[in-house]
N, C-alpha and C. Protein backbone atom coordinates (compact mmCIF):
# COMPACT_ATOMS: atom_id res chain seq x y z
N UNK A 1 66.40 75.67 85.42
CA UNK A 1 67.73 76.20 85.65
C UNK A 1 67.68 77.72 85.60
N UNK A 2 68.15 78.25 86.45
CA UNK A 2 68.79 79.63 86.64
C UNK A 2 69.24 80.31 85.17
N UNK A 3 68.66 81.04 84.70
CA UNK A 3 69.56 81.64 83.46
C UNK A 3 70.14 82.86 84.35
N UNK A 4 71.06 82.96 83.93
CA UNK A 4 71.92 84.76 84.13
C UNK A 4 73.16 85.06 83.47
N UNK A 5 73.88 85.89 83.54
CA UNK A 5 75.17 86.06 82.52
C UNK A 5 75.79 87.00 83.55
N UNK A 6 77.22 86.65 83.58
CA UNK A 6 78.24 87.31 84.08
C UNK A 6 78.83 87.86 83.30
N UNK A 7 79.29 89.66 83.11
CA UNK A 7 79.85 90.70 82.27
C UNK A 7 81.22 90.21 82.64
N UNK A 8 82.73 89.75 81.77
CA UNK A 8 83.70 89.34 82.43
C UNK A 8 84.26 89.75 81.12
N UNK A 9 85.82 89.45 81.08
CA UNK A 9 86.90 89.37 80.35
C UNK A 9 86.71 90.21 79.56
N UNK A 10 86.71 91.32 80.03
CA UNK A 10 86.53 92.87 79.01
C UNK A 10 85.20 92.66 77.63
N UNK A 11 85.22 94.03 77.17
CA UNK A 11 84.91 93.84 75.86
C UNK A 11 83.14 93.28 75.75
N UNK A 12 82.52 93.42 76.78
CA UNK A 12 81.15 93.24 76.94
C UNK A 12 81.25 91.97 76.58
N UNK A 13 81.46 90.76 76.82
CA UNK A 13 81.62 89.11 76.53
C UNK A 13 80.86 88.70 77.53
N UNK A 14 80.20 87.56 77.60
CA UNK A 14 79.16 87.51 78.93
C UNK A 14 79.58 85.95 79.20
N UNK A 15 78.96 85.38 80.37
CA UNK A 15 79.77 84.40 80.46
C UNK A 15 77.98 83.73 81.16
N UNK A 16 77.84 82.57 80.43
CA UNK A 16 76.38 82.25 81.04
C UNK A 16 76.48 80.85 81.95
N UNK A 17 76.66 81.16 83.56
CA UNK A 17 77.26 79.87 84.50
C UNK A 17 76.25 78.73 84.81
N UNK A 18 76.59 77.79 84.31
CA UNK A 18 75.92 76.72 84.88
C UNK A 18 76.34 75.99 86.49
N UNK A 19 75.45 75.41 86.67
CA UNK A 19 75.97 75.04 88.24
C UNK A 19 77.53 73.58 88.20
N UNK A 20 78.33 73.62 88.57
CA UNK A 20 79.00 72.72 88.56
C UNK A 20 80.32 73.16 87.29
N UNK A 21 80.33 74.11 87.01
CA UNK A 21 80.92 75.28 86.23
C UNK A 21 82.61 75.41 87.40
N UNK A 22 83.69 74.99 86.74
CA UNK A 22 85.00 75.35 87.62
C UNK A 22 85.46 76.65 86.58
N UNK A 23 85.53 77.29 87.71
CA UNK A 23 86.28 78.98 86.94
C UNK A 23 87.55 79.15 87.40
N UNK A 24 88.07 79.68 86.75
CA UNK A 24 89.85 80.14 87.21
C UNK A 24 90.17 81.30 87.06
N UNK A 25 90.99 81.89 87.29
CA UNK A 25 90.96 82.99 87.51
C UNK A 25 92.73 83.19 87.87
N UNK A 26 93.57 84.55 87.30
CA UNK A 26 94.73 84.74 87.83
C UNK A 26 94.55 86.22 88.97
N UNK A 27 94.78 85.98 90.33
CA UNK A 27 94.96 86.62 91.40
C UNK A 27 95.80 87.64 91.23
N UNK A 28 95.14 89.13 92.07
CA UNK A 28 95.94 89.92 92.01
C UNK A 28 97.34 89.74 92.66
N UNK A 29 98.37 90.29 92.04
CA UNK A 29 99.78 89.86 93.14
C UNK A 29 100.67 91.33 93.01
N UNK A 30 100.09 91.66 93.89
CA UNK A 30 101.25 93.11 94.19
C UNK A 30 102.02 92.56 94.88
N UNK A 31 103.22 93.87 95.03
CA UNK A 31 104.69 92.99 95.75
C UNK A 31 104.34 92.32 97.00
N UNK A 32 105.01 91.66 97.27
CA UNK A 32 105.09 90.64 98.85
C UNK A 32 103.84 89.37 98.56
N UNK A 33 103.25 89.36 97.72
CA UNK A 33 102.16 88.37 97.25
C UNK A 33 102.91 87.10 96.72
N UNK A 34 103.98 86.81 97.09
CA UNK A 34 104.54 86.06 96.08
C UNK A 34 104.19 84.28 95.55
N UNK A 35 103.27 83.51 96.85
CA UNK A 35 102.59 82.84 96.51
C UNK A 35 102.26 82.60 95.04
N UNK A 36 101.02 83.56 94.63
CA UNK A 36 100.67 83.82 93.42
C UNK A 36 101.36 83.62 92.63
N UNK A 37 102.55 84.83 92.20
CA UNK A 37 103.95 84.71 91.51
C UNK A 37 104.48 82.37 91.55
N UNK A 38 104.44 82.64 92.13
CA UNK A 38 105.04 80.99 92.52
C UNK A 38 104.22 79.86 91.76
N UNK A 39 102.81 80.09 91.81
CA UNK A 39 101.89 78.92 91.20
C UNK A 39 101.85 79.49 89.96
N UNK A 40 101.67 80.06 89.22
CA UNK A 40 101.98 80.74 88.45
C UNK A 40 102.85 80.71 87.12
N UNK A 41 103.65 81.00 88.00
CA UNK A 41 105.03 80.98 87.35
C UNK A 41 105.61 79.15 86.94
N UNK A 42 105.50 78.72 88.43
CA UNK A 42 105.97 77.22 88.17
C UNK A 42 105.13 75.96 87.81
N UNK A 43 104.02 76.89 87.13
CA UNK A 43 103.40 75.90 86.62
C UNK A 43 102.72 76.68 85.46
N UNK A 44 103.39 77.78 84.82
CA UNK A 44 103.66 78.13 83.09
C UNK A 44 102.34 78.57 83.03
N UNK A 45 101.19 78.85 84.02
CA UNK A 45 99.94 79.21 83.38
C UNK A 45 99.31 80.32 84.05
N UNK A 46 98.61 80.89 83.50
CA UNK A 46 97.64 82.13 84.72
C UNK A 46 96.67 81.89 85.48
N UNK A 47 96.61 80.76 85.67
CA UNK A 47 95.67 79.83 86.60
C UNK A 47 95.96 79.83 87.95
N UNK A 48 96.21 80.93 88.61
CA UNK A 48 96.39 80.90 90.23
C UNK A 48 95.43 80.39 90.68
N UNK A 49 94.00 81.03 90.73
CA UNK A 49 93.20 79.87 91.90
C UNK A 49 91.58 79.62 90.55
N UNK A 50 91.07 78.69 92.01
CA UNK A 50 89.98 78.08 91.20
C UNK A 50 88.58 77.72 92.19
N UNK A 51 87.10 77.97 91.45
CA UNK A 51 86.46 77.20 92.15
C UNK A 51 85.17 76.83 91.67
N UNK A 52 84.16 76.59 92.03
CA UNK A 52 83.38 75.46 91.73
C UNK A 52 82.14 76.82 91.89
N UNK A 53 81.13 76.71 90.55
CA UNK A 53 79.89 77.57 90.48
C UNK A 53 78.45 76.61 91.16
N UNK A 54 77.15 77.35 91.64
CA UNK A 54 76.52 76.53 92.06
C UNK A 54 75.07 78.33 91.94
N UNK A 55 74.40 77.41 91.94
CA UNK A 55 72.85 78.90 92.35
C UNK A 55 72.44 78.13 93.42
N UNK A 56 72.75 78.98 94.33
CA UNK A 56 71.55 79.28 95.45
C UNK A 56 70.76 80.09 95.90
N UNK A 57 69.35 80.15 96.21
CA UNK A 57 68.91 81.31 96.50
C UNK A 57 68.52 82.23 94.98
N UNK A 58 68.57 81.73 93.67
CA UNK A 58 68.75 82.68 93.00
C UNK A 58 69.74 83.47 92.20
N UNK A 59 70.80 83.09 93.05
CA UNK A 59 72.11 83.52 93.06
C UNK A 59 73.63 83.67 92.60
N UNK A 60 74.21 83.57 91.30
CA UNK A 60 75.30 82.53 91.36
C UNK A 60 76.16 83.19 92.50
N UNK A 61 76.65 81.61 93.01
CA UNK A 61 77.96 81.53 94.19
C UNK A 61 78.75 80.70 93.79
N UNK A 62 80.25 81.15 94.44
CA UNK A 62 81.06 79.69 93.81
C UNK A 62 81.23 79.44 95.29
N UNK A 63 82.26 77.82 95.55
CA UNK A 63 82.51 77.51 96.59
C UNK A 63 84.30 77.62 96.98
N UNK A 64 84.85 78.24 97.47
CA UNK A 64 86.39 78.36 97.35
C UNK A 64 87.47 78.01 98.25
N UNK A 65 88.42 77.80 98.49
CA UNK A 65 89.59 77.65 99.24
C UNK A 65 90.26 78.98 99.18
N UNK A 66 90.02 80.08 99.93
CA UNK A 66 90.77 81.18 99.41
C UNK A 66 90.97 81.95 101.26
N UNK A 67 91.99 81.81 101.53
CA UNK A 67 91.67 81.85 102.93
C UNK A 67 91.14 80.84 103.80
N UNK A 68 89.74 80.91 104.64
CA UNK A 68 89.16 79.86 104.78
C UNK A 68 88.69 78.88 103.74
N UNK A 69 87.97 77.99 103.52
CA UNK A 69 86.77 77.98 102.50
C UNK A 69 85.75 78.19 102.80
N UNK A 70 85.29 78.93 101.88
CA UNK A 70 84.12 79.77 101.89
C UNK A 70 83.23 79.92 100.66
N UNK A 71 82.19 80.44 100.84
CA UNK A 71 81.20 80.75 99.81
C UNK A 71 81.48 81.93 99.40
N UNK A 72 81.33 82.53 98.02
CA UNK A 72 81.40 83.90 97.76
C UNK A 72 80.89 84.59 96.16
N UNK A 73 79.97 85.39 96.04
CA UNK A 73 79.31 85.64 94.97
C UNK A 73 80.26 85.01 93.73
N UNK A 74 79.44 84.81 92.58
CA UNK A 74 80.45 84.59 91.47
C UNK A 74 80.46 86.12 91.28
N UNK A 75 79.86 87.08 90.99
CA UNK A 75 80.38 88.42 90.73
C UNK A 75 81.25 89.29 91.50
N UNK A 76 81.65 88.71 93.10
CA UNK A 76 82.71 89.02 93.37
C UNK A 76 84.31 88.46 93.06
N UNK A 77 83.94 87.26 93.09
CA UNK A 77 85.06 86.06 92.63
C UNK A 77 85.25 86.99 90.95
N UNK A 78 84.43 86.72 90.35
CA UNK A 78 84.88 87.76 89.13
C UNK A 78 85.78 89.19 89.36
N UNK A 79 85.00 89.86 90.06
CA UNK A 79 86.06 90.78 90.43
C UNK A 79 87.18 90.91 90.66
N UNK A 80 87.18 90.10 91.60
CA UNK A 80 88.33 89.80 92.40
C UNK A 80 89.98 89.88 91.48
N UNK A 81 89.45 89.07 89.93
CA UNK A 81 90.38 88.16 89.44
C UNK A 81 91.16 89.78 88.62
N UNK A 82 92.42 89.52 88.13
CA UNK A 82 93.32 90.65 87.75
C UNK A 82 92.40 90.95 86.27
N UNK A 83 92.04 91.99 86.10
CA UNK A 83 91.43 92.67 84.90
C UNK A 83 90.41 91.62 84.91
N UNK A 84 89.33 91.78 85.80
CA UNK A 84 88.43 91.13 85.95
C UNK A 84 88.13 89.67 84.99
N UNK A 85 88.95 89.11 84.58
CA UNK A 85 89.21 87.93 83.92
C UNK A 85 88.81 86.57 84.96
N UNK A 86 88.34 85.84 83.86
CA UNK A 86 87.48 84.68 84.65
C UNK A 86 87.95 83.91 83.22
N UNK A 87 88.12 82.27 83.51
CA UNK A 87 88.11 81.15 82.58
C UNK A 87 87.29 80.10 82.97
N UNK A 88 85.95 80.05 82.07
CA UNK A 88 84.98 78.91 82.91
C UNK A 88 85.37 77.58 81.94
N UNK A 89 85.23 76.28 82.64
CA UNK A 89 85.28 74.87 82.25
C UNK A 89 83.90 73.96 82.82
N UNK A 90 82.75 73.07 81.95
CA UNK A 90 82.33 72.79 82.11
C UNK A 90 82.27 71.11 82.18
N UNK A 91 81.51 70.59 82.90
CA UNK A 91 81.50 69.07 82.74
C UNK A 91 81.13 68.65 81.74
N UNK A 92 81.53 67.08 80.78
CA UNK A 92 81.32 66.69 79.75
C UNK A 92 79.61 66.26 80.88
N UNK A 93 78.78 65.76 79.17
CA UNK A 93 77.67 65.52 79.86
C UNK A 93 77.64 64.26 81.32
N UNK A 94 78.24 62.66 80.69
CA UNK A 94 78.69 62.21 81.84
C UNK A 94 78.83 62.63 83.49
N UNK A 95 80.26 63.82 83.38
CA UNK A 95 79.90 64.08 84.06
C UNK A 95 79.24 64.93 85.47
N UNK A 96 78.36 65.54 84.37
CA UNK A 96 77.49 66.12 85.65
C UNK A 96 76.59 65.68 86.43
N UNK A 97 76.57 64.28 85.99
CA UNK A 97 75.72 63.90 87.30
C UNK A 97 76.52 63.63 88.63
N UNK A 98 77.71 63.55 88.56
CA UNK A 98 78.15 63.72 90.04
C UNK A 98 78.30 65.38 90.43
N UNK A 99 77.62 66.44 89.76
CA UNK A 99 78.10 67.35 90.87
C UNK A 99 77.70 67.75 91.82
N UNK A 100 76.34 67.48 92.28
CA UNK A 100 75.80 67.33 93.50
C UNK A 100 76.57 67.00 94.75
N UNK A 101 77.07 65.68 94.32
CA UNK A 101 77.42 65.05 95.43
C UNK A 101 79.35 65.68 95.64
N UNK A 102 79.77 65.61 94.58
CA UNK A 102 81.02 66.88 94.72
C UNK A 102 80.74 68.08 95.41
N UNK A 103 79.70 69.04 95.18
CA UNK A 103 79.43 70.01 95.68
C UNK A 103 78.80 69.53 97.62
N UNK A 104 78.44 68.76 97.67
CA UNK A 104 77.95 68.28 98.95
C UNK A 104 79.33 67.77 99.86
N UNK A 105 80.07 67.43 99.24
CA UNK A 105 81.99 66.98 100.00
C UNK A 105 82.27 68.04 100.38
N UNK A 106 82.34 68.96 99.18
CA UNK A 106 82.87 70.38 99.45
C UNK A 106 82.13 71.02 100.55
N UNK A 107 81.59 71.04 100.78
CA UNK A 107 80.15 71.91 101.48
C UNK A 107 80.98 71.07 103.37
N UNK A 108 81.43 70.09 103.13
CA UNK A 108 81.64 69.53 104.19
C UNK A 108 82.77 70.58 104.99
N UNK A 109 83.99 70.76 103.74
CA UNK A 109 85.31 71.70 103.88
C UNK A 109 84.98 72.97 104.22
N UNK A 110 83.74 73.82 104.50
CA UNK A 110 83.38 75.25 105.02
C UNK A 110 84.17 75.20 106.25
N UNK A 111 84.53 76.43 106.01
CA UNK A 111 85.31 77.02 107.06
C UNK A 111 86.56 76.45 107.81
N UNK A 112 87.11 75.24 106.41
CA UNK A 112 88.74 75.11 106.80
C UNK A 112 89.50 76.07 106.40
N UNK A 113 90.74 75.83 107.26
CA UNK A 113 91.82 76.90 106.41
C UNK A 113 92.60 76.69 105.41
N UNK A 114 93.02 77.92 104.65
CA UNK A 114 94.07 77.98 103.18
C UNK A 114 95.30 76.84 103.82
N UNK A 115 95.68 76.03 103.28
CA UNK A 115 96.76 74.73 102.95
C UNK A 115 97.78 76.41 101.88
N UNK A 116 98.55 76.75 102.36
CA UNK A 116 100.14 77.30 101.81
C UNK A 116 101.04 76.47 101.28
N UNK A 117 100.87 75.05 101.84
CA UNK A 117 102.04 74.07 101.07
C UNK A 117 101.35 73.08 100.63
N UNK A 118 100.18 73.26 100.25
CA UNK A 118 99.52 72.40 98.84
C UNK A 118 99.78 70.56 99.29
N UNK A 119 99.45 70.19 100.70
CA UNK A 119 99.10 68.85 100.62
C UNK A 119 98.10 68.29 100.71
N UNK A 120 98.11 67.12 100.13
CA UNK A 120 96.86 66.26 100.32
C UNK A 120 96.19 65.58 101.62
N UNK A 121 95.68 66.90 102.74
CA UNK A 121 95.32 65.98 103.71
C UNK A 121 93.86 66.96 104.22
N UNK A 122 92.95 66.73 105.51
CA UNK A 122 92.27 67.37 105.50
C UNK A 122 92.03 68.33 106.36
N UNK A 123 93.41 68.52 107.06
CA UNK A 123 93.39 69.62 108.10
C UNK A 123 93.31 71.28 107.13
N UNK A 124 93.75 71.30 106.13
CA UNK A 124 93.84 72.67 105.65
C UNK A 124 93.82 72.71 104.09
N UNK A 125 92.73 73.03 103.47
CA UNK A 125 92.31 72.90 101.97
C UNK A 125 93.51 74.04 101.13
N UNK A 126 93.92 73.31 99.74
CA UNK A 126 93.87 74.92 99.06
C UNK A 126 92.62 74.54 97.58
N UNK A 127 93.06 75.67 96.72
CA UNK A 127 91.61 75.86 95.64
C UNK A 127 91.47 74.34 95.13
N UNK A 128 92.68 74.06 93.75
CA UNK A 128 92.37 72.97 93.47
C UNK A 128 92.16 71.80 94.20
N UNK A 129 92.61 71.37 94.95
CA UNK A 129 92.19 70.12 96.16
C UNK A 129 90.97 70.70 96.84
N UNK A 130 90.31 71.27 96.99
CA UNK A 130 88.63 71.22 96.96
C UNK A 130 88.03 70.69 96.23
N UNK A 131 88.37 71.00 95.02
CA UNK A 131 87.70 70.42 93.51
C UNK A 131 87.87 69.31 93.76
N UNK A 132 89.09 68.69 93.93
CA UNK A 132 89.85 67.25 93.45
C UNK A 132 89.09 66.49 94.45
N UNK A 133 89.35 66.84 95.69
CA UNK A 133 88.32 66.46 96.57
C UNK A 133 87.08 65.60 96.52
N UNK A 134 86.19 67.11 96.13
CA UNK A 134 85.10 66.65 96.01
C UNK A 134 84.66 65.86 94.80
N UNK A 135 85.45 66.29 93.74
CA UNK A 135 84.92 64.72 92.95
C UNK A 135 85.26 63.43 93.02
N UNK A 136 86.29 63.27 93.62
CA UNK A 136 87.01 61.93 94.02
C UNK A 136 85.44 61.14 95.11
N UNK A 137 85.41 61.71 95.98
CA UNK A 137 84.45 61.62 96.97
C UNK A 137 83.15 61.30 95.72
N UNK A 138 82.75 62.27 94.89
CA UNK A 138 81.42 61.47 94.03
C UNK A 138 82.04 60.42 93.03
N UNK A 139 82.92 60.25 92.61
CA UNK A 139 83.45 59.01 91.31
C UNK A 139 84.11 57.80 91.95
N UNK A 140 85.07 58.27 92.90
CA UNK A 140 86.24 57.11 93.39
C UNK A 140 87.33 57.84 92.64
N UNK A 141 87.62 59.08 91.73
CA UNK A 141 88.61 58.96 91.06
C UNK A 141 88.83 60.67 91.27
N UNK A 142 89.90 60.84 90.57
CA UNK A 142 90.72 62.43 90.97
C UNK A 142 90.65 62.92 89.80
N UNK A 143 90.53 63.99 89.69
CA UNK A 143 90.00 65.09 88.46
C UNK A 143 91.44 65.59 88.07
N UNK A 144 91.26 65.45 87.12
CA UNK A 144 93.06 65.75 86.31
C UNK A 144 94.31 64.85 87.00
N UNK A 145 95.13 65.39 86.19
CA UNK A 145 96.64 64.36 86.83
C UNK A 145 97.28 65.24 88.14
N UNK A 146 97.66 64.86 88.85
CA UNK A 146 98.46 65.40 90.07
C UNK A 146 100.00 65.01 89.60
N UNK A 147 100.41 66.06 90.14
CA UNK A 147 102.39 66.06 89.88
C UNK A 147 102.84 66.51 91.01
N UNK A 148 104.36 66.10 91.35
CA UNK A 148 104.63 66.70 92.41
C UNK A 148 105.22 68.17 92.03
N UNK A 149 105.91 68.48 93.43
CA UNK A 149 106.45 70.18 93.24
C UNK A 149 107.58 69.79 92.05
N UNK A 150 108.78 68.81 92.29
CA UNK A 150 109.58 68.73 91.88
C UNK A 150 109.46 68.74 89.96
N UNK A 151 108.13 68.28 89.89
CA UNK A 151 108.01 68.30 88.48
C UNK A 151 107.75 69.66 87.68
N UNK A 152 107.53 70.95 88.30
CA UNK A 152 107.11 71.69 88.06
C UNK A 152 108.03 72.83 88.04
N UNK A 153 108.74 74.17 87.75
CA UNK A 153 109.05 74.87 87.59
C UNK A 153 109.64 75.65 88.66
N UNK A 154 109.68 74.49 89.72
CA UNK A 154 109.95 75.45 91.13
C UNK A 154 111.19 76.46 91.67
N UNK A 155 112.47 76.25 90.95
CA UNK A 155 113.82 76.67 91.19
C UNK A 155 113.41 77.93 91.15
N UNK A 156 113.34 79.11 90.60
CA UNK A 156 112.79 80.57 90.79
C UNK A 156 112.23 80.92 92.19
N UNK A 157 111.48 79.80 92.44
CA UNK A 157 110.10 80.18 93.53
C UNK A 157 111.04 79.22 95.14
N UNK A 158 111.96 78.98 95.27
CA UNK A 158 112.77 78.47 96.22
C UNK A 158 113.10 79.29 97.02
N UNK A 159 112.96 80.65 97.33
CA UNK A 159 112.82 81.49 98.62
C UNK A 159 111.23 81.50 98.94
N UNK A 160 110.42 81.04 98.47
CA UNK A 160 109.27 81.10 98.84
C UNK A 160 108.33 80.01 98.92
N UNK A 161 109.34 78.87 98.57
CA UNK A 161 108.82 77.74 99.01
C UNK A 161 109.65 77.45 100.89
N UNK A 162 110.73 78.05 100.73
CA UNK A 162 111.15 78.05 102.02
C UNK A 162 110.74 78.70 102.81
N UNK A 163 110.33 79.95 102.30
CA UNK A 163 109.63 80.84 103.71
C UNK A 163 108.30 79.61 104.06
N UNK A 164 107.59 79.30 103.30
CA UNK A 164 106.37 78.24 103.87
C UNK A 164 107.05 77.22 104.17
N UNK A 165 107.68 76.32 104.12
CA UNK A 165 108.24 74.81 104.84
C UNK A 165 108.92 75.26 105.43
N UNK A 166 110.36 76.50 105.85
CA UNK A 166 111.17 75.91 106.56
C UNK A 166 112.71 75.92 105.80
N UNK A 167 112.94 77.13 106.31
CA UNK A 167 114.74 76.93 105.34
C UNK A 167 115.30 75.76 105.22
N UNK A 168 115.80 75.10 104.07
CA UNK A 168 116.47 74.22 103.38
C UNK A 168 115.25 73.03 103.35
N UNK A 169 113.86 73.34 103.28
CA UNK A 169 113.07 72.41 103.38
C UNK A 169 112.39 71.91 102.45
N UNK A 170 112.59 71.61 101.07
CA UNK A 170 112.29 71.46 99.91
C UNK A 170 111.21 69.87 99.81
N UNK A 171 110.03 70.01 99.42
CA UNK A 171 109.63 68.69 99.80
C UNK A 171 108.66 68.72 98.13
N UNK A 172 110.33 68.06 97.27
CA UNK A 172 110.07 68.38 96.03
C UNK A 172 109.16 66.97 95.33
N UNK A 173 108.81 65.70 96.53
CA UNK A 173 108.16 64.49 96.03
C UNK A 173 106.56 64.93 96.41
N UNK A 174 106.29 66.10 96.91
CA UNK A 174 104.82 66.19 97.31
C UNK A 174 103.76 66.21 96.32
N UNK A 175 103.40 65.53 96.24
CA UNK A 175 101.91 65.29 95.09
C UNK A 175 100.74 66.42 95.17
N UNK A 176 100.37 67.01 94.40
CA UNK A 176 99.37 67.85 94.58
C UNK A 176 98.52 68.01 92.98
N UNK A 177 97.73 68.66 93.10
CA UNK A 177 96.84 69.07 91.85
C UNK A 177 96.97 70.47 91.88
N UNK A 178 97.53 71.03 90.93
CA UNK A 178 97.56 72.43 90.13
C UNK A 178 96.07 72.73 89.52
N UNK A 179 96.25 74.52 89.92
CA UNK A 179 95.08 74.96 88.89
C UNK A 179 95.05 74.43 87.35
N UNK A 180 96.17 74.36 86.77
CA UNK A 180 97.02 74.27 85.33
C UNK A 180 96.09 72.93 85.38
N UNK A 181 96.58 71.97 86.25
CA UNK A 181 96.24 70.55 86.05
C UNK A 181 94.91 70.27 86.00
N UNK A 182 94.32 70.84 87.01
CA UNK A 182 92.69 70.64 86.98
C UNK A 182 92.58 71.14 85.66
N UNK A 183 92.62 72.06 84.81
CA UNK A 183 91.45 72.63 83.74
C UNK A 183 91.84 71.51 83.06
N UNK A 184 92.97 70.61 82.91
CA UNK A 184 93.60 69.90 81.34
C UNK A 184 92.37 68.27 81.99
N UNK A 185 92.14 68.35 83.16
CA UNK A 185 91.03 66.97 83.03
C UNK A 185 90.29 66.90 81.74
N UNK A 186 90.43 65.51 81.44
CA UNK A 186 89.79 64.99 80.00
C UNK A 186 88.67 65.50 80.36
N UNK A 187 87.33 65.43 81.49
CA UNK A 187 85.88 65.73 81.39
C UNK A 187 85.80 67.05 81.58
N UNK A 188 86.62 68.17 81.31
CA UNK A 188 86.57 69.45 81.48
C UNK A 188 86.62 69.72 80.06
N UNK A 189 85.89 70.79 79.78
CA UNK A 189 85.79 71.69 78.68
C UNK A 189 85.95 73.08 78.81
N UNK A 190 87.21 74.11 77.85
CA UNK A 190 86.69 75.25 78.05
C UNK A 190 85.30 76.06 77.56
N UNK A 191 84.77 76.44 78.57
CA UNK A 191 83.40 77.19 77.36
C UNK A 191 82.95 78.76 77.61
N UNK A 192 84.71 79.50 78.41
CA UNK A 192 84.67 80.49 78.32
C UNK A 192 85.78 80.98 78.91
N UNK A 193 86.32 81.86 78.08
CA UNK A 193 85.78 82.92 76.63
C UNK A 193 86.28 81.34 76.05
N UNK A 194 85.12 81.71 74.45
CA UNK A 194 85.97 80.82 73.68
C UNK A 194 87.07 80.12 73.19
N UNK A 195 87.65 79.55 73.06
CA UNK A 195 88.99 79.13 72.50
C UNK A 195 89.22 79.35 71.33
């Protein structure tokens, strides 16, 4: 295995990634970003997006839904995140033996596009439904609980769920998986920064 350490979450703290490693991260959101603001907000956590660690080449990379999906250094994905803050979760031992084959689903989703209204289908990915995805595809089963919009905090974020669906278009029974939701999966652990 790859040893290396990622400098993250201030304060010289190092973060040492294993492959199959889901990181989270809260997105920068200057004004007009309001997406961000929205997941966010209506779902009580700083968990805007998320994605899946892997070495290749030497390398750490994660695999993401951020835009297209795409590959992209973990030390940029670190960057990226607001005050360079990163939250890694690892697999219980169980299960990491499916992350291969999770990471191999995913690998399928390169170069789809960002999903804005968070459904479950496969024309257009967002972060967490990559994840959910691809482990469903290695277990038979879905990584954390899925809720719909309606369960979640959305009244605030209702000009900006309409600019994406469609004035008066509220499609508050839609099922999806939250960043929030993915980390609380029983086979997830936080193992950075400490708890």
């Amino acid at each position: 295995m790859l040893l290396g350490l990622v400098s993250c979450y201030g304060g010289g703290t190092t973060y040492q990634p294993e492959t199959g490693d889901i990181v989270f991260q809260s997105l920068p959101n200057p004004p007009g970003l309001d997406l961000v603001d929205a997941i966010e907000g209506a779902t009580g956590s700083p968990y805007s997006h998320c994605a899946m660690v892997f070495e290749e080449n030497g390398q750490w990379q994660v695999i993401e839904a951020i835009g297209p999906v795409k590959v992209t250094s973990l030390k940029e994905y670190t960057a990226r995140g607001r005050g360079g803050k990163i939250w890694a979760y690892r697999f219980d031992q169980a299960g990491r033996k499916y992350v291969p084959a999770a990471l191999a689903t995913m690998r399928k989703d390169l170069g789809k596009p960002y999903d804005p209204r968070y459904r479950f289908d496969d024309q257009a990915i967002y972060c967490s439904e990559l994840i959910w995805r691809g482990w469903k595809s290695a277990t038979g089963k879905g990584l954390g609980n899925t809720v719909t919009l309606g369960s979640l905090g959305w009244k605030p974020y209702q000009p900006v769920i309409e600019a994406i669906e469609g004035r008066g278009n509220l499609p508050l029974d839609r099922e999806m998986i939250t960043p929030r939701d993915l980390a609380k999966a029983p086979q997830l652990t936080r193992i950075f920064p400490a708890e």
